[in-house]
PDB file of N, CA and C in Angstrom:
ATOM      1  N   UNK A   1     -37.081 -22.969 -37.467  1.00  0.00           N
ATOM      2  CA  UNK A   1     -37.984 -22.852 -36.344  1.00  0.00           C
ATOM      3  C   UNK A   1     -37.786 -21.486 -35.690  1.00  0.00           C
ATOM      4  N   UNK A   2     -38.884 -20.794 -35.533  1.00  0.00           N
ATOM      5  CA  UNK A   2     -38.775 -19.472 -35.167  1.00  0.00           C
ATOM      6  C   UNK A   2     -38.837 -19.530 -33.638  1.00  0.00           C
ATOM      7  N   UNK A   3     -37.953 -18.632 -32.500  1.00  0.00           N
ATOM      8  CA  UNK A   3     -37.595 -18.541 -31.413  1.00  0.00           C
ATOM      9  C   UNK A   3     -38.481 -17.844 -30.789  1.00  0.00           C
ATOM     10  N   UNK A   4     -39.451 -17.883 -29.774  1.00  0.00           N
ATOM     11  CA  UNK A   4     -40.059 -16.990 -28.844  1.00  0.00           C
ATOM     12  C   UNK A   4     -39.583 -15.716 -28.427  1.00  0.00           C
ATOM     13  N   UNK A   5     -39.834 -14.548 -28.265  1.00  0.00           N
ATOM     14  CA  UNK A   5     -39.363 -13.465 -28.242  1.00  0.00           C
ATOM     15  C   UNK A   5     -38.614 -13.148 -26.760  1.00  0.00           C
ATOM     16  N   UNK A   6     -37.675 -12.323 -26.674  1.00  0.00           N
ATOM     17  CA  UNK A   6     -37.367 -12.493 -25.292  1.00  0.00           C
ATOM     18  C   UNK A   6     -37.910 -12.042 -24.527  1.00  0.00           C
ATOM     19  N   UNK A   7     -37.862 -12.135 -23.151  1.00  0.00           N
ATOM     20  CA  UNK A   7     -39.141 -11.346 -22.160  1.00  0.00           C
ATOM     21  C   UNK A   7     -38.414  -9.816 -21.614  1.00  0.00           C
ATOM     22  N   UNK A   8     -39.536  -9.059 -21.974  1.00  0.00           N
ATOM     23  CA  UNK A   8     -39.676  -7.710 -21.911  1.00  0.00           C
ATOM     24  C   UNK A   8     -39.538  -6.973 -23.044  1.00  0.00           C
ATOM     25  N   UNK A   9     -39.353  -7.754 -24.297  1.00  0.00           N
ATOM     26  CA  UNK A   9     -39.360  -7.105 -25.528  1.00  0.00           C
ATOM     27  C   UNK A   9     -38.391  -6.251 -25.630  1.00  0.00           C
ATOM     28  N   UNK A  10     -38.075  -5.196 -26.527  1.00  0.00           N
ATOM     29  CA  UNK A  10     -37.382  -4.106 -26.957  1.00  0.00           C
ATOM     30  C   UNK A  10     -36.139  -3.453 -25.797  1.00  0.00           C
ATOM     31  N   UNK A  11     -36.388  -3.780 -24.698  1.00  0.00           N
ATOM     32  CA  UNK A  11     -35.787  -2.972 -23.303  1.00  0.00           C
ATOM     33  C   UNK A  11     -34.361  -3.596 -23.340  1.00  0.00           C
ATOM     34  N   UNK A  12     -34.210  -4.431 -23.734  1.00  0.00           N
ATOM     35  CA  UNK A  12     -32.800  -4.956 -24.047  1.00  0.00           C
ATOM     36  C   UNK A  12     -32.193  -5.748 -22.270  1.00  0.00           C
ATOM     37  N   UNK A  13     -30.808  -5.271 -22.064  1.00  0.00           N
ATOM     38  CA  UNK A  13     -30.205  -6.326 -20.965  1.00  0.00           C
ATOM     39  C   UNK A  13     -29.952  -5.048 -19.466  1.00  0.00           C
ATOM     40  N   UNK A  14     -30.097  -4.007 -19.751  1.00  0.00           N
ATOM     41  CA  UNK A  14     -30.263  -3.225 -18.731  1.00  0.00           C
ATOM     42  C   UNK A  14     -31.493  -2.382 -18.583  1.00  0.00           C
ATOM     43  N   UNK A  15     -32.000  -2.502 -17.032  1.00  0.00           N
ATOM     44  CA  UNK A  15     -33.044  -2.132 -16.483  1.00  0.00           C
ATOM     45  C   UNK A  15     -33.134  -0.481 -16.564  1.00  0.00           C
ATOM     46  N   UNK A  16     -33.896   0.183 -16.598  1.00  0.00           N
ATOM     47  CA  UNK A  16     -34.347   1.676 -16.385  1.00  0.00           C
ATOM     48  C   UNK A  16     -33.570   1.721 -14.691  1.00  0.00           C
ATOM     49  N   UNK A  17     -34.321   1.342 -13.732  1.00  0.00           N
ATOM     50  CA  UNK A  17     -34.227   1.789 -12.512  1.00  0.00           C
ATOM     51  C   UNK A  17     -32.500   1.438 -12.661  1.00  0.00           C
ATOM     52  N   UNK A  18     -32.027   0.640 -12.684  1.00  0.00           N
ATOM     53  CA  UNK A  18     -30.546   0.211 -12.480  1.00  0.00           C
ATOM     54  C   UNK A  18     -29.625   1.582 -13.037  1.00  0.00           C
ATOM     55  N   UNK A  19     -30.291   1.949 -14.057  1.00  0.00           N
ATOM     56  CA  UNK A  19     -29.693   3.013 -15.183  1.00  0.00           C
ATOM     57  C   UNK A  19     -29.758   4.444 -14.610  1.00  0.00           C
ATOM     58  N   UNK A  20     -30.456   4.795 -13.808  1.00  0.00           N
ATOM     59  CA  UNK A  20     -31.050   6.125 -13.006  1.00  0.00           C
ATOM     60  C   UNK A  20     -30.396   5.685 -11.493  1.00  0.00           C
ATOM     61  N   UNK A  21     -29.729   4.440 -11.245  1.00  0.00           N
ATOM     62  CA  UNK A  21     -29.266   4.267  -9.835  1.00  0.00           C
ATOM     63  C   UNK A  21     -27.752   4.491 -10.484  1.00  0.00           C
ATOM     64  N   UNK A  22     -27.680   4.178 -11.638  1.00  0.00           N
ATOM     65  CA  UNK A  22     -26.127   4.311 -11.897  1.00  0.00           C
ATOM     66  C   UNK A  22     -26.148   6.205 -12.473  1.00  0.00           C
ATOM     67  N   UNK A  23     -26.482   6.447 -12.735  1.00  0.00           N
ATOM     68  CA  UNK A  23     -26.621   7.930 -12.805  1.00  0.00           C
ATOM     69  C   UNK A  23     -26.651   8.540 -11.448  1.00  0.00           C
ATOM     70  N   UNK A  24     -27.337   8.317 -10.880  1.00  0.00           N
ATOM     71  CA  UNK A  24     -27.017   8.960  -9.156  1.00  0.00           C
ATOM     72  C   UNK A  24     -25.998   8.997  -8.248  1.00  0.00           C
ATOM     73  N   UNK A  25     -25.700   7.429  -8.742  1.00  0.00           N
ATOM     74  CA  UNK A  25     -24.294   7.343  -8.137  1.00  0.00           C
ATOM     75  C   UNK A  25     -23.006   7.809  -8.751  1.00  0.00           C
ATOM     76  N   UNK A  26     -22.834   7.886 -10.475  1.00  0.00           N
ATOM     77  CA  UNK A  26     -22.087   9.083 -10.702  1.00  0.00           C
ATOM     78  C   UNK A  26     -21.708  10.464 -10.262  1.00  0.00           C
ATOM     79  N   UNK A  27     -23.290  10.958 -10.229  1.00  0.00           N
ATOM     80  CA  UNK A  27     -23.703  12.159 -10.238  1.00  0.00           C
ATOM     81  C   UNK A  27     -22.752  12.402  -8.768  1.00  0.00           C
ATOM     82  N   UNK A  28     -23.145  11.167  -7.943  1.00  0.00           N
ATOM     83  CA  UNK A  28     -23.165  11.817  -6.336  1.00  0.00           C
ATOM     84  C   UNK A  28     -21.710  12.009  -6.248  1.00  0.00           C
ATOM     85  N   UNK A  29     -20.781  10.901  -6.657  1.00  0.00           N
ATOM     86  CA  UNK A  29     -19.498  11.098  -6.687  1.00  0.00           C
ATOM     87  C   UNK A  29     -18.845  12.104  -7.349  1.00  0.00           C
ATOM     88  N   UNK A  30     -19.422  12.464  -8.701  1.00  0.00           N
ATOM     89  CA  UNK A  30     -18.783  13.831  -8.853  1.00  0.00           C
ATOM     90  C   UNK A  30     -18.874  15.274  -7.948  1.00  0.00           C
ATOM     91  N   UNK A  31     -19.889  14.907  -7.421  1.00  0.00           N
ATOM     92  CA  UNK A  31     -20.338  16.352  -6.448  1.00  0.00           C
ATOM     93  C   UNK A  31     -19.174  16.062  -5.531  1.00  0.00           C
ATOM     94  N   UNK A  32     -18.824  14.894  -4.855  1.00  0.00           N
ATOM     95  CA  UNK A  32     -18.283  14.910  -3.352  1.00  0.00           C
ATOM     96  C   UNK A  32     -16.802  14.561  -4.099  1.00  0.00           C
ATOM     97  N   UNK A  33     -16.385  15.094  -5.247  1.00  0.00           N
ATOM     98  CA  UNK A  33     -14.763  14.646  -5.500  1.00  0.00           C
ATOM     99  C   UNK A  33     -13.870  15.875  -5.312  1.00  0.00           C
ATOM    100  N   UNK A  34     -14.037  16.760  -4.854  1.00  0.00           N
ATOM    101  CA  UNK A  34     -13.752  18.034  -4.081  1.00  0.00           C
ATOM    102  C   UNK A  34     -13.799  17.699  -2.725  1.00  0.00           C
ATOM    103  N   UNK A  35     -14.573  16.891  -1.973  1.00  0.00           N
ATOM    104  CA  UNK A  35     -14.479  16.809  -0.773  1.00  0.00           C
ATOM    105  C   UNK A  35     -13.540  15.805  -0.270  1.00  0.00           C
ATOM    106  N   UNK A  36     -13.609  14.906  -1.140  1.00  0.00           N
ATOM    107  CA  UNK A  36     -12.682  13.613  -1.026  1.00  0.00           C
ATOM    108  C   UNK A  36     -10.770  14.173  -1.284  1.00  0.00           C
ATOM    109  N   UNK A  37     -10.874  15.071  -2.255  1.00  0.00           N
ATOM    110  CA  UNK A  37      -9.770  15.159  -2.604  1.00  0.00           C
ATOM    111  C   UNK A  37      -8.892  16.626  -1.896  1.00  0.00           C
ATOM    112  N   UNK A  38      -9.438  17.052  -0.626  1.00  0.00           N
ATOM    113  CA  UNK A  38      -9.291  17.786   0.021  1.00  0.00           C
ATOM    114  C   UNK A  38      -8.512  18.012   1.244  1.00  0.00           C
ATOM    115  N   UNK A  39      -8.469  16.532   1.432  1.00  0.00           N
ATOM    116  CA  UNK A  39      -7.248  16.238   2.606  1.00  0.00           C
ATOM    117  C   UNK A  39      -5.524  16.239   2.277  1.00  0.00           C
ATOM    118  N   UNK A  40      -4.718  16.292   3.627  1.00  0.00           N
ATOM    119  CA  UNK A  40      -3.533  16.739   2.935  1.00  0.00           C
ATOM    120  C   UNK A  40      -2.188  15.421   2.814  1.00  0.00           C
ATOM    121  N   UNK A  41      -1.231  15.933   2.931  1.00  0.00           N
ATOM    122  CA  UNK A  41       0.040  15.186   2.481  1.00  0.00           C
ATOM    123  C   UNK A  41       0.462  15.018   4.028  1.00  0.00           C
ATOM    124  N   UNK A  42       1.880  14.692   4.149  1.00  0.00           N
ATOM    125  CA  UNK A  42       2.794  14.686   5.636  1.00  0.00           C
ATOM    126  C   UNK A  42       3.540  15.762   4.997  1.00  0.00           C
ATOM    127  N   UNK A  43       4.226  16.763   6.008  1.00  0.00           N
ATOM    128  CA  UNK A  43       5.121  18.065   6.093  1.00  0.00           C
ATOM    129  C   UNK A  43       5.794  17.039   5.314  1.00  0.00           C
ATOM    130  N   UNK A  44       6.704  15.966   5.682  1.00  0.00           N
ATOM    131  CA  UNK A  44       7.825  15.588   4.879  1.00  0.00           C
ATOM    132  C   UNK A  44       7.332  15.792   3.469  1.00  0.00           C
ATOM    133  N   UNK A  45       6.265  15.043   2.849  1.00  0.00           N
ATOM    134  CA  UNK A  45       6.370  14.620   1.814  1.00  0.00           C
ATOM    135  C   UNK A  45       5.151  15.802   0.804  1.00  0.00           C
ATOM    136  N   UNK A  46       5.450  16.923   1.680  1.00  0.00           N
ATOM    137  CA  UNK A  46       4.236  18.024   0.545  1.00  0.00           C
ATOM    138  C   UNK A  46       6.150  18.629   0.289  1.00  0.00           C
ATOM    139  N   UNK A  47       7.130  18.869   1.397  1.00  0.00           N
ATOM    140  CA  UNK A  47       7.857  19.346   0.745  1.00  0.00           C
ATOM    141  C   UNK A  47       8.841  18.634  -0.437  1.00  0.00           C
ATOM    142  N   UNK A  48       8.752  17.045  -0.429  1.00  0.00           N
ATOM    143  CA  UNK A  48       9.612  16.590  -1.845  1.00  0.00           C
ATOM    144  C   UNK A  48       8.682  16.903  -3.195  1.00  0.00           C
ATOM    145  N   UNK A  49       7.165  17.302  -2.362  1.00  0.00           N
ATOM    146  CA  UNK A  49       6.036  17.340  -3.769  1.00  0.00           C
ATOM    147  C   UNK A  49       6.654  18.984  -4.581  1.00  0.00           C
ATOM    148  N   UNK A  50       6.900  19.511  -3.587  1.00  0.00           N
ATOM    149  CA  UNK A  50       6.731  21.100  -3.738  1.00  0.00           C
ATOM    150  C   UNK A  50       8.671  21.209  -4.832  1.00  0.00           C
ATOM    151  N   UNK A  51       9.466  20.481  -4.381  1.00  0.00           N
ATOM    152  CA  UNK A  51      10.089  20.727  -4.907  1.00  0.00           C
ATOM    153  C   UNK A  51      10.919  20.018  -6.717  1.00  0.00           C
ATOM    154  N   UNK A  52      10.390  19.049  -6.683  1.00  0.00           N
ATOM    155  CA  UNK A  52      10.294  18.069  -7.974  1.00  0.00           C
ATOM    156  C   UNK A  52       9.522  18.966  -9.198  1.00  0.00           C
ATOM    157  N   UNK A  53      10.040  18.579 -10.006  1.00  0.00           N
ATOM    158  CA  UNK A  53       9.800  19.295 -11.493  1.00  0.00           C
ATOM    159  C   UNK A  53      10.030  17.831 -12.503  1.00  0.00           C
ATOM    160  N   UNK A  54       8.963  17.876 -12.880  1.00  0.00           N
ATOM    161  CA  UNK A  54       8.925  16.980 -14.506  1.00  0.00           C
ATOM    162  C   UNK A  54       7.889  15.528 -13.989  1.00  0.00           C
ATOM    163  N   UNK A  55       8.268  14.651 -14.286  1.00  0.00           N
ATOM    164  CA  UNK A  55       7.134  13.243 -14.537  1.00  0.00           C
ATOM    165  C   UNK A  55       8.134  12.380 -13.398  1.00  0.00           C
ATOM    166  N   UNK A  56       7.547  11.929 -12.305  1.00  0.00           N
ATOM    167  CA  UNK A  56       7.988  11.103 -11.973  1.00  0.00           C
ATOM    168  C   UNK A  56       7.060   9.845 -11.260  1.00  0.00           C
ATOM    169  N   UNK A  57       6.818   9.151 -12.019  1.00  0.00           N
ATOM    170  CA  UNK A  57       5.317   8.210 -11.104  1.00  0.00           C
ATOM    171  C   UNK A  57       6.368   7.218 -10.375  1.00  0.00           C
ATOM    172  N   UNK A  58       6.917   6.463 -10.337  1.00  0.00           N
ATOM    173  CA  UNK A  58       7.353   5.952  -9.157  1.00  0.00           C
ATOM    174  C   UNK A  58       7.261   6.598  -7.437  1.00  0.00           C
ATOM    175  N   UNK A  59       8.098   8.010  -7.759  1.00  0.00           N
ATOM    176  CA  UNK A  59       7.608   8.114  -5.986  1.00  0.00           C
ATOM    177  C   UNK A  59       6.261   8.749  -5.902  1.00  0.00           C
ATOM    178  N   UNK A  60       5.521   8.799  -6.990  1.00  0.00           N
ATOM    179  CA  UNK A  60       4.202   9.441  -6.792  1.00  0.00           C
ATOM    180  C   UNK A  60       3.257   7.910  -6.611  1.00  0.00           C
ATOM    181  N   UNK A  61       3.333   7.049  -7.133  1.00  0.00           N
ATOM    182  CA  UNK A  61       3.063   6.043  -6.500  1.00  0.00           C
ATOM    183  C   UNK A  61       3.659   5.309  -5.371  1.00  0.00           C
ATOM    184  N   UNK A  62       4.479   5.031  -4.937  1.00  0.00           N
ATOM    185  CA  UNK A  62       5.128   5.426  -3.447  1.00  0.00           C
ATOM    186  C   UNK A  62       4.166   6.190  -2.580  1.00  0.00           C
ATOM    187  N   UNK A  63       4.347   7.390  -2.617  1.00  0.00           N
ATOM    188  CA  UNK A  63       3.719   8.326  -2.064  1.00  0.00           C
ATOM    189  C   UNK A  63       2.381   8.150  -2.029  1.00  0.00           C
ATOM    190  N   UNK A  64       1.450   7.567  -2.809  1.00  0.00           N
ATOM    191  CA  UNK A  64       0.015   7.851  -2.610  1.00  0.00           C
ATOM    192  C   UNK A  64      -0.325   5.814  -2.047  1.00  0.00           C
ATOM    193  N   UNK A  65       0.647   4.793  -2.161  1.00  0.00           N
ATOM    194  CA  UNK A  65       0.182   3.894  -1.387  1.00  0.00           C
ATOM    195  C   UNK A  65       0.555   4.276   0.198  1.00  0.00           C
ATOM    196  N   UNK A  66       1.461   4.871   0.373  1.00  0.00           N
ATOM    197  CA  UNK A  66       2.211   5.097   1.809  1.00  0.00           C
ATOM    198  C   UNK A  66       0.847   6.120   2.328  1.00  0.00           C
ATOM    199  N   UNK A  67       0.169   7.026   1.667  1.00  0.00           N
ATOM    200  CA  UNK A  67      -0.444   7.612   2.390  1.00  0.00           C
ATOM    201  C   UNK A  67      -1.585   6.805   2.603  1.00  0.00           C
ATOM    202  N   UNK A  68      -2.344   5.937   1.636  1.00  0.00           N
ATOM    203  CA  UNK A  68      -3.373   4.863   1.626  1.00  0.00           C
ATOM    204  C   UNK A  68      -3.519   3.994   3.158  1.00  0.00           C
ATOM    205  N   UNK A  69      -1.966   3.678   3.342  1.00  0.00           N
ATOM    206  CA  UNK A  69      -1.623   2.259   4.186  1.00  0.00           C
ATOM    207  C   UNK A  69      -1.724   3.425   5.220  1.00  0.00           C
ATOM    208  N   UNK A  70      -0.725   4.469   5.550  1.00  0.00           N
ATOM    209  CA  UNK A  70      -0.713   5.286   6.808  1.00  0.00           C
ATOM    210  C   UNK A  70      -1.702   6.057   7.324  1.00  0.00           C
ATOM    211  N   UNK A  71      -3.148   6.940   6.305  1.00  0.00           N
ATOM    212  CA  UNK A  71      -3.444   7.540   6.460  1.00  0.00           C
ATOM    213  C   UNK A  71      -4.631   7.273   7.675  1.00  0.00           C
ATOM    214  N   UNK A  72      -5.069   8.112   8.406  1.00  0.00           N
ATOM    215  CA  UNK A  72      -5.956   7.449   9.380  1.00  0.00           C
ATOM    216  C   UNK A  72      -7.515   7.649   8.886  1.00  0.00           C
ATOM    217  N   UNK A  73      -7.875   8.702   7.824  1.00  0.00           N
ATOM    218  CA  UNK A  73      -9.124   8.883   7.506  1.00  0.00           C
ATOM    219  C   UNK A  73      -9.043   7.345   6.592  1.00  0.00           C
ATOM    220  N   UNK A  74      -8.156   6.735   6.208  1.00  0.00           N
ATOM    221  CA  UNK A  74      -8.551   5.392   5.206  1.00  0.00           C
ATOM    222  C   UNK A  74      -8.293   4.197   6.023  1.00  0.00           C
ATOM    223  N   UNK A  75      -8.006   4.297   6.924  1.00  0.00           N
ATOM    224  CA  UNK A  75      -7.801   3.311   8.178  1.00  0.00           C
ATOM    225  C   UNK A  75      -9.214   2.623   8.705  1.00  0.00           C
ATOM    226  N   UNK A  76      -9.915   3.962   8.807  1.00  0.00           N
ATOM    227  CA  UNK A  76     -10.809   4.002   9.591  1.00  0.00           C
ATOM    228  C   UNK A  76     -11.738   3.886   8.592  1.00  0.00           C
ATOM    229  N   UNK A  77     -11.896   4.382   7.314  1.00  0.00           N
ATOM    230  CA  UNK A  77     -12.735   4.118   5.895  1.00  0.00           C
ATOM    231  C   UNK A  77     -12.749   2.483   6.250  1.00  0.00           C
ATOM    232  N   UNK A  78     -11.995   1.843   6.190  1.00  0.00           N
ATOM    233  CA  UNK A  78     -11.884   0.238   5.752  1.00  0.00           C
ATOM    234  C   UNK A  78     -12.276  -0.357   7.249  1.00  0.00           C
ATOM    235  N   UNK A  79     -12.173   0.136   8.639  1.00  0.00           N
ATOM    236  CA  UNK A  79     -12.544  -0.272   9.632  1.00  0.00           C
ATOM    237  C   UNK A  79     -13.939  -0.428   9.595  1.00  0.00           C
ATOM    238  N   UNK A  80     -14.337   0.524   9.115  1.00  0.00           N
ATOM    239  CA  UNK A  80     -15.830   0.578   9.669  1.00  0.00           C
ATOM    240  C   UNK A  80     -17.163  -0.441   8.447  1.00  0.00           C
TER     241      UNK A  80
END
């Protein structure tokens, strides 16, 4: 028994407009990832950055939740 065709034919499971909204919103975030990534450290902790040499992700993760939880531009990101 042959199956009815699906509706909209050929266009498959994602929409055009959805596809050009997800392109914009790439697009937009790459433009503003210079702006985002522009803010700074605490005096304490640009100088343990400044002085460390080699791989260390523990206090670099440390360091980037502590600034997450402390920082006031992400405080206020999640407030609003």
């Amino acid at each position: 028994m042959k199956q009815p065709p699906l509706r909209g034919g050929d266009r498959g499971f994602i929409s055009r407009p959805l596809v050009l909204q997800f392109i914009l919103v790439m697009l937009s975030l790459f433009a503003l990832a210079s702006t985002a990534a522009a803010h700074a450290v605490a005096e304490g902790d640009k100088g343990y950055i400044q002085e460390i040499t080699g791989v260390h992700l523990l206090p670099f993760i440390y360091l980037g939740a502590k600034h997450m939880v402390t920082g006031y531009d992400h405080l206020l990101f999640c407030s609003a």
